[in-house]
N, C-alpha and C. Protein backbone atom coordinates (compact mmCIF):
# COMPACT_ATOMS: atom_id res chain seq x y z
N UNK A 1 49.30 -2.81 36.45
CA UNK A 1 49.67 -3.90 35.55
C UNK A 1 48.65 -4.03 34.41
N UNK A 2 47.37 -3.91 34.76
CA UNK A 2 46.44 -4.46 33.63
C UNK A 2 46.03 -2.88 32.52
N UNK A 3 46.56 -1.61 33.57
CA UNK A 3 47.19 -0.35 32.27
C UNK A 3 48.36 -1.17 31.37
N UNK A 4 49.13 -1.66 31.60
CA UNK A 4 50.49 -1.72 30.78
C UNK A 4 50.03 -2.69 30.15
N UNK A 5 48.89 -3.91 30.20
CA UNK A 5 48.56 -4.71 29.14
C UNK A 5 47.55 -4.30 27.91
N UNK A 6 47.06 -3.44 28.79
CA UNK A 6 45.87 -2.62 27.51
C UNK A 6 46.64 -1.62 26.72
N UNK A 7 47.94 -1.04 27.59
CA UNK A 7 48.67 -0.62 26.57
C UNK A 7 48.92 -1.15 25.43
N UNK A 8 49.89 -2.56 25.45
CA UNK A 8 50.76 -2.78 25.17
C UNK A 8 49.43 -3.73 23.88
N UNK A 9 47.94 -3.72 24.09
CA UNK A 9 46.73 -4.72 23.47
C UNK A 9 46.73 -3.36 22.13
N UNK A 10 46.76 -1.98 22.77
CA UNK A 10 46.34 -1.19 22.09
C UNK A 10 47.37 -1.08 20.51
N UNK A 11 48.19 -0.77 21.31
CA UNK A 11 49.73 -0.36 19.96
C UNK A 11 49.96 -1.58 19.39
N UNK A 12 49.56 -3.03 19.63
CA UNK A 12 49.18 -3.94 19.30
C UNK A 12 48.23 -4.00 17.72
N UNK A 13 47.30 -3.62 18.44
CA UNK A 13 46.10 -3.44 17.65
C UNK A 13 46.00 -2.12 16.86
N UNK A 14 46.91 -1.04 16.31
CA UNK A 14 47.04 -0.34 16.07
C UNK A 14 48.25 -0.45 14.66
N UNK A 15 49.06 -1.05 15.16
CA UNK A 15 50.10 -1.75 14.38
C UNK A 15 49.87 -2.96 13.16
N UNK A 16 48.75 -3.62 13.87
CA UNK A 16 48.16 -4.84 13.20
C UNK A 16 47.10 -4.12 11.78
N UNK A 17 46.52 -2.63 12.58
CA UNK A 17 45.71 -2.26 11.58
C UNK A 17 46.67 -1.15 10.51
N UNK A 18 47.87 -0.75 10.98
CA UNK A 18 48.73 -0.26 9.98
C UNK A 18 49.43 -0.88 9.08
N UNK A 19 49.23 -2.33 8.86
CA UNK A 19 49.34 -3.54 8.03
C UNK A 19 50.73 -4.37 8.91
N UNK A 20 50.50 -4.23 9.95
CA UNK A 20 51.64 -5.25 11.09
C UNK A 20 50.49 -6.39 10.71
N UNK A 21 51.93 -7.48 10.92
CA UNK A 21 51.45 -9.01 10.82
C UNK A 21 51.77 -9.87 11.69
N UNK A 22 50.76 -10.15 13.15
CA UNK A 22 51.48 -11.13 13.81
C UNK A 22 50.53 -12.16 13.98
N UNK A 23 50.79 -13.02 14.19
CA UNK A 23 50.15 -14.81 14.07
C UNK A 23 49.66 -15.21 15.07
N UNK A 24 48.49 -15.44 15.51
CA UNK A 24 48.27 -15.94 16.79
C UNK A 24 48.49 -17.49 16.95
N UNK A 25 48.89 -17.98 18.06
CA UNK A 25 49.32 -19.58 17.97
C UNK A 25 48.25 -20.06 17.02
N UNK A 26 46.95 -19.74 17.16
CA UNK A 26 45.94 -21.17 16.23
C UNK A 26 46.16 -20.45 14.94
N UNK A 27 46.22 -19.49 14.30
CA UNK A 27 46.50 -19.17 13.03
C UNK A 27 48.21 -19.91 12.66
N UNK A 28 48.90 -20.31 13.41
CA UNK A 28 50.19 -20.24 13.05
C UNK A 28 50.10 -22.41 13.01
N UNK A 29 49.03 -23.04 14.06
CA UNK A 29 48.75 -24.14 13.88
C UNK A 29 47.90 -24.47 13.39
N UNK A 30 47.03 -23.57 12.27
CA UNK A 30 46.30 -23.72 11.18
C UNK A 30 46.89 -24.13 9.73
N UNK A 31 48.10 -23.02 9.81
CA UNK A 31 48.91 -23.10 8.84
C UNK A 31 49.89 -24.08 8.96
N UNK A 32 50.57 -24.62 9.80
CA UNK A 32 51.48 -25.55 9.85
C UNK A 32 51.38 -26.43 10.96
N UNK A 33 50.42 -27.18 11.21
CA UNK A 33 50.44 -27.81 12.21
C UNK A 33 51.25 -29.00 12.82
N UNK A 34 51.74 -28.75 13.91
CA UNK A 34 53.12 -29.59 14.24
C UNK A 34 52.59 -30.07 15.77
N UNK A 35 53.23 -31.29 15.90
CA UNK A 35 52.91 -32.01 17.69
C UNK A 35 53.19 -31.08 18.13
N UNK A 36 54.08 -29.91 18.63
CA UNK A 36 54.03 -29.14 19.78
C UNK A 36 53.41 -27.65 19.62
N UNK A 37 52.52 -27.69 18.72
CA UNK A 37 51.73 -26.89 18.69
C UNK A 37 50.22 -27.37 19.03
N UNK A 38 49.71 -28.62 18.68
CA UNK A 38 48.66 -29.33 18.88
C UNK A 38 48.65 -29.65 20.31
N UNK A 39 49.63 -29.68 20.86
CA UNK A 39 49.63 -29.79 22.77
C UNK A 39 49.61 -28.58 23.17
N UNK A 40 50.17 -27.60 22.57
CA UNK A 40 49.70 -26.17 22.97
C UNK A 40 48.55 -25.53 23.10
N UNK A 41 48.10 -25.86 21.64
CA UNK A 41 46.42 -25.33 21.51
C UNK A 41 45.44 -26.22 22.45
N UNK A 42 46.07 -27.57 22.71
CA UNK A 42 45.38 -28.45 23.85
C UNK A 42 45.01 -28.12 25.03
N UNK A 43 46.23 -27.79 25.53
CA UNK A 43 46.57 -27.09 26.78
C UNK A 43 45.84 -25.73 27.03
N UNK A 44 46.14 -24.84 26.26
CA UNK A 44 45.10 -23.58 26.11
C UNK A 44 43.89 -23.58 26.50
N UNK A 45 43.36 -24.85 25.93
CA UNK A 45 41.54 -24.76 25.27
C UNK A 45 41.55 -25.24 26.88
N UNK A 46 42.05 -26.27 27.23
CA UNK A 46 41.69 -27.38 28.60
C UNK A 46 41.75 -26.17 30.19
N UNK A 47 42.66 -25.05 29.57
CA UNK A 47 42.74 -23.69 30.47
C UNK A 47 41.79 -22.98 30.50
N UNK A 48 40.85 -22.74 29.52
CA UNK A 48 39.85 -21.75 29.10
C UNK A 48 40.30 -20.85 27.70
N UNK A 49 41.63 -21.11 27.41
CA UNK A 49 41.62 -20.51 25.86
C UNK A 49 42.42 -19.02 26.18
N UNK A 50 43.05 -18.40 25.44
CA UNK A 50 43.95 -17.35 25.14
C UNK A 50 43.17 -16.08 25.71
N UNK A 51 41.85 -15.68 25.80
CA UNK A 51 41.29 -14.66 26.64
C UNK A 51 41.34 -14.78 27.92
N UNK A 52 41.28 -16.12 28.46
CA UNK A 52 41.85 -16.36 29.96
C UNK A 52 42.98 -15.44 30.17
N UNK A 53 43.10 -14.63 31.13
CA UNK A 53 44.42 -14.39 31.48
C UNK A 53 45.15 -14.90 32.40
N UNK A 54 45.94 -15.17 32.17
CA UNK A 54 47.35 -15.71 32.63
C UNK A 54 46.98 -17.48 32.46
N UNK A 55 46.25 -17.75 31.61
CA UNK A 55 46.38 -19.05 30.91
C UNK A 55 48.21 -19.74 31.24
N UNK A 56 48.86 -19.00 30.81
CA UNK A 56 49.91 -19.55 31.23
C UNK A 56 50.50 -19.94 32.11
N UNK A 57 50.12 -19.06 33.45
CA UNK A 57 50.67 -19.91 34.75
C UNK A 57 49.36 -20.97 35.03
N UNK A 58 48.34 -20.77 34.76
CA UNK A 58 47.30 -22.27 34.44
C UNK A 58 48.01 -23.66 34.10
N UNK A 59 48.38 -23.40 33.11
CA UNK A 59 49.13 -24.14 32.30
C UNK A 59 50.54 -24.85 33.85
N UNK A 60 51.12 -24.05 33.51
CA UNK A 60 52.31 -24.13 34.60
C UNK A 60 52.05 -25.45 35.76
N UNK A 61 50.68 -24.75 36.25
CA UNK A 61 50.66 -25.16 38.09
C UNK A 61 49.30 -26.16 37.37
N UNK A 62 48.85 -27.11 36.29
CA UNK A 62 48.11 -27.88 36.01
C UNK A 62 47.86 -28.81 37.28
N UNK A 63 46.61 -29.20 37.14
CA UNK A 63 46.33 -30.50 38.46
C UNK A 63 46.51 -31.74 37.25
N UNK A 64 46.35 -31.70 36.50
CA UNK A 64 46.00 -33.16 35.60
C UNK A 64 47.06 -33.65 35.60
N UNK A 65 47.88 -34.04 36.26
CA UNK A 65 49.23 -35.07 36.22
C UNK A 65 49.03 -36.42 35.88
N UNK A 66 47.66 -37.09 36.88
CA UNK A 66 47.14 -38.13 37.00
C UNK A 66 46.47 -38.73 35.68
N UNK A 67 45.50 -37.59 35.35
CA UNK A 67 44.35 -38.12 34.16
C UNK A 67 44.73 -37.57 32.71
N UNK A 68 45.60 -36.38 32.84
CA UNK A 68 46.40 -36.16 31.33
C UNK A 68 46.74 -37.24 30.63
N UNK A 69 47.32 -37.68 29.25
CA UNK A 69 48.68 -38.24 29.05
C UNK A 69 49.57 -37.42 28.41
N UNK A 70 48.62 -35.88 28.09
CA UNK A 70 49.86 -35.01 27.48
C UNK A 70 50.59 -33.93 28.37
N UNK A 71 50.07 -34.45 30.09
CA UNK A 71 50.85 -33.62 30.70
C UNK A 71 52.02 -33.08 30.80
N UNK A 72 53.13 -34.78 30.55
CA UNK A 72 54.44 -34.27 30.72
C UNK A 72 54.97 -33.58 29.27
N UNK A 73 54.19 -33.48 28.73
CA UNK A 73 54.61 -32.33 27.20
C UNK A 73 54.12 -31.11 27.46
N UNK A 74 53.28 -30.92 28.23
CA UNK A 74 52.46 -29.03 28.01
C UNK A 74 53.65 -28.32 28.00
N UNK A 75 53.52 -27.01 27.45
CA UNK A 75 54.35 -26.03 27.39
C UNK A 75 54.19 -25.40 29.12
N UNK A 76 55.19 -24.16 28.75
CA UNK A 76 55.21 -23.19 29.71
C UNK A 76 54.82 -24.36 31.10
N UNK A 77 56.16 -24.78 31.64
CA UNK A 77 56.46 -25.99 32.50
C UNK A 77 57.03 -24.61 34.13
């Protein structure tokens, strides 16, 4: 599995330097910042941030139900 992500980091990064353009969420809520992007990047940072891997099932299986108030908004539910 973590071959097919370094793959998939590489042709990524290969593409990006052949003048591919893709946005990472905080570049994309730099430029247009909207409430459900600001609970995203929330959520992220409160995970450890986008180098975390699998931030997203983090996200998912959260303990903060109690002490959040932007729990019942996080993404990736």
């Amino acid at each position: 599995m973590n071959d097919q992500k370094n793959i998939m980091r590489e042709a990524l990064q290969k593409w990006r330097e052949e003048g591919g353009v893709v946005k990472t969420r905080k570049e994309k809520f730099e430029e247009n910042p909207t409430r459900k992007l600001a609970i995203e990047r929330f959520c992220i940072q409160c995970m450890g941030g986008e180098e975390n891997e699998g931030y997203r099932n983090h996200i998912k299986t959260c303990p903060s139900v109690k002490t959040c108030p932007l729990y019942i908004y996080r993404p990736y539910k």
